[in-house]
C-alpha atoms as a PDB file:
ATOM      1  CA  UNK A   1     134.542  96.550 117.098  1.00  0.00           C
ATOM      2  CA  UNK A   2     135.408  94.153 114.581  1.00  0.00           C
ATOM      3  CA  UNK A   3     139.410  93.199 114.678  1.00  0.00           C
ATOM      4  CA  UNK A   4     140.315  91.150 111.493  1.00  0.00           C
ATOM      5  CA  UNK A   5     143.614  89.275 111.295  1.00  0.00           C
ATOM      6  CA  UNK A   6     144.991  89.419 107.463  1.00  0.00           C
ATOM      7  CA  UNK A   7     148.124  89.504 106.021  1.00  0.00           C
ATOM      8  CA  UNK A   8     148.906  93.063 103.839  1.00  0.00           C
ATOM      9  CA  UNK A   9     149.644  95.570 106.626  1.00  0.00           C
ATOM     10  CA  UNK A  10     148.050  97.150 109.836  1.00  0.00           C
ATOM     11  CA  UNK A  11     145.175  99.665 109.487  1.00  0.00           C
ATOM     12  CA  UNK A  12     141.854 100.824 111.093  1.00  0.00           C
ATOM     13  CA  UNK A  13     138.195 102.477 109.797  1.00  0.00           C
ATOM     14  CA  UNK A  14     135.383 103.362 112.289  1.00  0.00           C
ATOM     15  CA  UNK A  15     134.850 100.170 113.944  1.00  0.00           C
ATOM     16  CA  UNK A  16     137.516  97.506 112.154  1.00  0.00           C
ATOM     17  CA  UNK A  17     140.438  96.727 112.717  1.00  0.00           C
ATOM     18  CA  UNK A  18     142.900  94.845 110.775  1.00  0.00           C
ATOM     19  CA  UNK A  19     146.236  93.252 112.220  1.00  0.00           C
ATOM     20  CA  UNK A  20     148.983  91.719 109.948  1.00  0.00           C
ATOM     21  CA  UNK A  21     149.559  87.880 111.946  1.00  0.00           C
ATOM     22  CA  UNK A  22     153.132  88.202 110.867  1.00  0.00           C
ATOM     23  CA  UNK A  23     152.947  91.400 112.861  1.00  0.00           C
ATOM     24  CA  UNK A  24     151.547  90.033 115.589  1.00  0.00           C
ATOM     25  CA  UNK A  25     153.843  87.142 115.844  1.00  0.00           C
ATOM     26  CA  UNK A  26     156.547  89.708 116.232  1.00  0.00           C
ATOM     27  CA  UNK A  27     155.594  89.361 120.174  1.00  0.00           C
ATOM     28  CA  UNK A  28     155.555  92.007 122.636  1.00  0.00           C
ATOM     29  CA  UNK A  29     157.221  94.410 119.928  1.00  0.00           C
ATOM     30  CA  UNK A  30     153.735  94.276 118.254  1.00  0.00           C
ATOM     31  CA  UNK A  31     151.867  95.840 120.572  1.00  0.00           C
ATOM     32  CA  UNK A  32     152.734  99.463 120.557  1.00  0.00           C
ATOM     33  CA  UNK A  33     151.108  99.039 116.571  1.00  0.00           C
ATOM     34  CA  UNK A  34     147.831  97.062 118.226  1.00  0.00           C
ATOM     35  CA  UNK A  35     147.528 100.173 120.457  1.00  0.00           C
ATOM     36  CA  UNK A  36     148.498 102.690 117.794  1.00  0.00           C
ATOM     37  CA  UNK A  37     145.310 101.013 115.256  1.00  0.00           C
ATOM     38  CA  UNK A  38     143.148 100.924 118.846  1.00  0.00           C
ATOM     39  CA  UNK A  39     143.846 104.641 119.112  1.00  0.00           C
ATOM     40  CA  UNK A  40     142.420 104.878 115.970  1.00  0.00           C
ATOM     41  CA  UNK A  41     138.609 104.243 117.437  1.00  0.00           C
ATOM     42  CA  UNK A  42     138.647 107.118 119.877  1.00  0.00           C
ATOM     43  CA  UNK A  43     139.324 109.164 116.797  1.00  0.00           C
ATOM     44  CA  UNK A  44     136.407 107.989 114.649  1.00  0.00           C
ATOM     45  CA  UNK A  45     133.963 107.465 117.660  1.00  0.00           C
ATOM     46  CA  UNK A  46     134.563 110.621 119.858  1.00  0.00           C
ATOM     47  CA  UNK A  47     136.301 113.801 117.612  1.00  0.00           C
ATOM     48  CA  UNK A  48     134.394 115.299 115.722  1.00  0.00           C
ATOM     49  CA  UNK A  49     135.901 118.226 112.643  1.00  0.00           C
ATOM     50  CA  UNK A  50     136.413 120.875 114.967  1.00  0.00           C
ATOM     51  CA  UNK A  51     138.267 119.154 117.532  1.00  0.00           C
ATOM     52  CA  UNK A  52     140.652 117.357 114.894  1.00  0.00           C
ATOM     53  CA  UNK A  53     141.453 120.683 113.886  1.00  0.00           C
ATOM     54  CA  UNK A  54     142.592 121.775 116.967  1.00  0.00           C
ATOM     55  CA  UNK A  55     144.757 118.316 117.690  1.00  0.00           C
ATOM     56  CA  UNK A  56     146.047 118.991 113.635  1.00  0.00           C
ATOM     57  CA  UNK A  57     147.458 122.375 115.356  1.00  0.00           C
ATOM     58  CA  UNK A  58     148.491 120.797 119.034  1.00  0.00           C
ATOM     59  CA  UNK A  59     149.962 117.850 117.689  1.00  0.00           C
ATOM     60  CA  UNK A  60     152.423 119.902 114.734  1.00  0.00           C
ATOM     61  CA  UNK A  61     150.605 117.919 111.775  1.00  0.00           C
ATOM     62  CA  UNK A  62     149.598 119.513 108.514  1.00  0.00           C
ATOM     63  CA  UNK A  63     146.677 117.623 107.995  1.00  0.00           C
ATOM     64  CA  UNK A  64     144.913 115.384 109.926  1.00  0.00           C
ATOM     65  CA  UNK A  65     143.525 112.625 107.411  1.00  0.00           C
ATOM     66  CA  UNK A  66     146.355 110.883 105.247  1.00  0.00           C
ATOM     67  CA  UNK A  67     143.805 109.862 102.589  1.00  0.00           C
ATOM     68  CA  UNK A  68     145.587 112.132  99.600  1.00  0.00           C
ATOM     69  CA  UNK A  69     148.748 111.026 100.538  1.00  0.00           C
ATOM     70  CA  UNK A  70     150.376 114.475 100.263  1.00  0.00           C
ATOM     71  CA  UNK A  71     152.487 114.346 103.522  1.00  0.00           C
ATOM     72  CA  UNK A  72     154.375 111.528 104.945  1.00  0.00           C
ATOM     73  CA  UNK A  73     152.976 109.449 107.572  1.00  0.00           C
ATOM     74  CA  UNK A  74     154.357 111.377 110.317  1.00  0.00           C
ATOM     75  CA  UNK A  75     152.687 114.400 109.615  1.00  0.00           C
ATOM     76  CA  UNK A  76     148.956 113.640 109.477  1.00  0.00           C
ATOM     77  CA  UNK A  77     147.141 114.078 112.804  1.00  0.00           C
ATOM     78  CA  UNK A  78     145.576 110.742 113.074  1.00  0.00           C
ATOM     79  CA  UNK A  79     148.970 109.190 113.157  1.00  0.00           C
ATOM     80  CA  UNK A  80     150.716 111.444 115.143  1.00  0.00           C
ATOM     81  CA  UNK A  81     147.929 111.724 117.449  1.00  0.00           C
ATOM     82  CA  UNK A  82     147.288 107.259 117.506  1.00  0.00           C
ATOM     83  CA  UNK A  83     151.122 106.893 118.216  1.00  0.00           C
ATOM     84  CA  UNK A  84     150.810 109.814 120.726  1.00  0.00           C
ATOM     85  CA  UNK A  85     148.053 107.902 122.766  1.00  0.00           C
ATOM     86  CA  UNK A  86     149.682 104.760 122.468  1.00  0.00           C
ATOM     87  CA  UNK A  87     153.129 105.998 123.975  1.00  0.00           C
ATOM     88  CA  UNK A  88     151.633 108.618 126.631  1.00  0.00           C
ATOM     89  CA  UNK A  89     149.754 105.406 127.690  1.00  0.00           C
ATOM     90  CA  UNK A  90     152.398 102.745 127.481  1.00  0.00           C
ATOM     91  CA  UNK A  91     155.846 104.913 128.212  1.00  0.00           C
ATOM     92  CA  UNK A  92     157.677 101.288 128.329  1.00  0.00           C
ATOM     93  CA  UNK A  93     161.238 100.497 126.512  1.00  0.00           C
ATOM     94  CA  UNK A  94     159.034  98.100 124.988  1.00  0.00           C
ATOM     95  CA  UNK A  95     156.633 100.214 123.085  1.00  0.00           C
ATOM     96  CA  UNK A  96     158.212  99.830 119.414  1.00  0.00           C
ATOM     97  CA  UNK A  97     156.656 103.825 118.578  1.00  0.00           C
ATOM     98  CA  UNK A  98     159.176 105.048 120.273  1.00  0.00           C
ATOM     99  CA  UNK A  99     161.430 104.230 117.862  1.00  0.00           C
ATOM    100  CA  UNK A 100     160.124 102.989 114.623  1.00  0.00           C
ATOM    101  CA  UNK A 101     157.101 106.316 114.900  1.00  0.00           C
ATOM    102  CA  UNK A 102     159.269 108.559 117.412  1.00  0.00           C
ATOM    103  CA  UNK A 103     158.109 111.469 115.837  1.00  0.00           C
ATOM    104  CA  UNK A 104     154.560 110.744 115.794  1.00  0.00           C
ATOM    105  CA  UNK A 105     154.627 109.331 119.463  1.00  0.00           C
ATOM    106  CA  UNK A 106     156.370 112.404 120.814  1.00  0.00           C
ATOM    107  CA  UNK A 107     154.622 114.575 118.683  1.00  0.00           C
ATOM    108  CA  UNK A 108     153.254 116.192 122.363  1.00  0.00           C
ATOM    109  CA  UNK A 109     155.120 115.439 125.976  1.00  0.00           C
ATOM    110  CA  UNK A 110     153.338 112.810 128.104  1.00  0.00           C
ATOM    111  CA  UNK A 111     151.799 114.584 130.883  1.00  0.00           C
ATOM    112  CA  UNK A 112     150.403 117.326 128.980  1.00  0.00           C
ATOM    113  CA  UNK A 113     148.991 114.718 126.388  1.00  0.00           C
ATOM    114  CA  UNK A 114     147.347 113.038 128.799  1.00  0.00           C
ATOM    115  CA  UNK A 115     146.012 116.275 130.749  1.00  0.00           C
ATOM    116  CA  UNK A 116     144.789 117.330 127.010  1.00  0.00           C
ATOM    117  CA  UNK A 117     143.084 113.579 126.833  1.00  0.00           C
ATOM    118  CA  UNK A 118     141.406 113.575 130.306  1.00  0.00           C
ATOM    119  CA  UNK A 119     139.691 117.352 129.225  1.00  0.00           C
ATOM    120  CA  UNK A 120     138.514 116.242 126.097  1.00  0.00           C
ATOM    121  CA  UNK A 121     136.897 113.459 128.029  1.00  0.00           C
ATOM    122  CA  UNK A 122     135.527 115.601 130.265  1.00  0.00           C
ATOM    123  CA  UNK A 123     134.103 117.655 127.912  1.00  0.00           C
ATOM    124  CA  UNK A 124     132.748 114.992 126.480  1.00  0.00           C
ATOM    125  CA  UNK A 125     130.921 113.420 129.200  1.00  0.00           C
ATOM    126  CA  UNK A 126     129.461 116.980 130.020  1.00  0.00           C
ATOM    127  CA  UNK A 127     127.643 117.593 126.310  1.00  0.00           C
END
């Protein structure tokens, strides 16, 4: 994992990260986005098409990848489902998602997100 600090906006591809310092100097308010683009990785390194299809469905997004940019943020399934993580992990006042990404972070209740996130481990440690 490769985290790159560079002004021009937060973001993540398989195995990079990159962090906006002005961001980051934003204190403990930034780290509900760190998690979010951290969240990010367990997409690219453990779904694979058939499971993002299911999350698209589970998670009330239209698409899962926001590369055409058809939908607003808030609707693809990678974001809903990074802001998800990052909130069902880190339910704190603190966690900025809740309100600058609420609907992305409560795009499925805590408990049953991570029930849904310790099967799909499971399942993943069984193949």
């Amino acid at each position: 994992m490769t985290v790159h600090i560079k002004a021009g906006g937060c973001n993540a591809a398989k195995g990079q990260i990159w962090l906006d310092p002005a961001m980051l100097a934003s204190g403990r308010d930034a780290w509900g986005v760190v998690q979010h683009e951290f969240a990010h990785q367990v997409d690219f390194f453990l779904f694979d098409t058939r499971t993002r299809r299911e999350l698209t469905g589970l998670l009330g997004a239209k698409a899962w990848w926001p590369g055409d940019r058809r939908f607003s943020h808030d609707e693809y399934g990678a974001e809903r489902f990074a802001s998800t993580l990052a909130w069902a992990y880190w339910p704190s006042r603190y966690n900025s998602l809740f309100s600058h990404a609420h609907a992305e972070a409560t795009a499925m209740p805590v408990l049953r997100f991570r029930r849904m996130m310790g099967a799909l481990i499971e399942h993943r440690s069984a193949v």
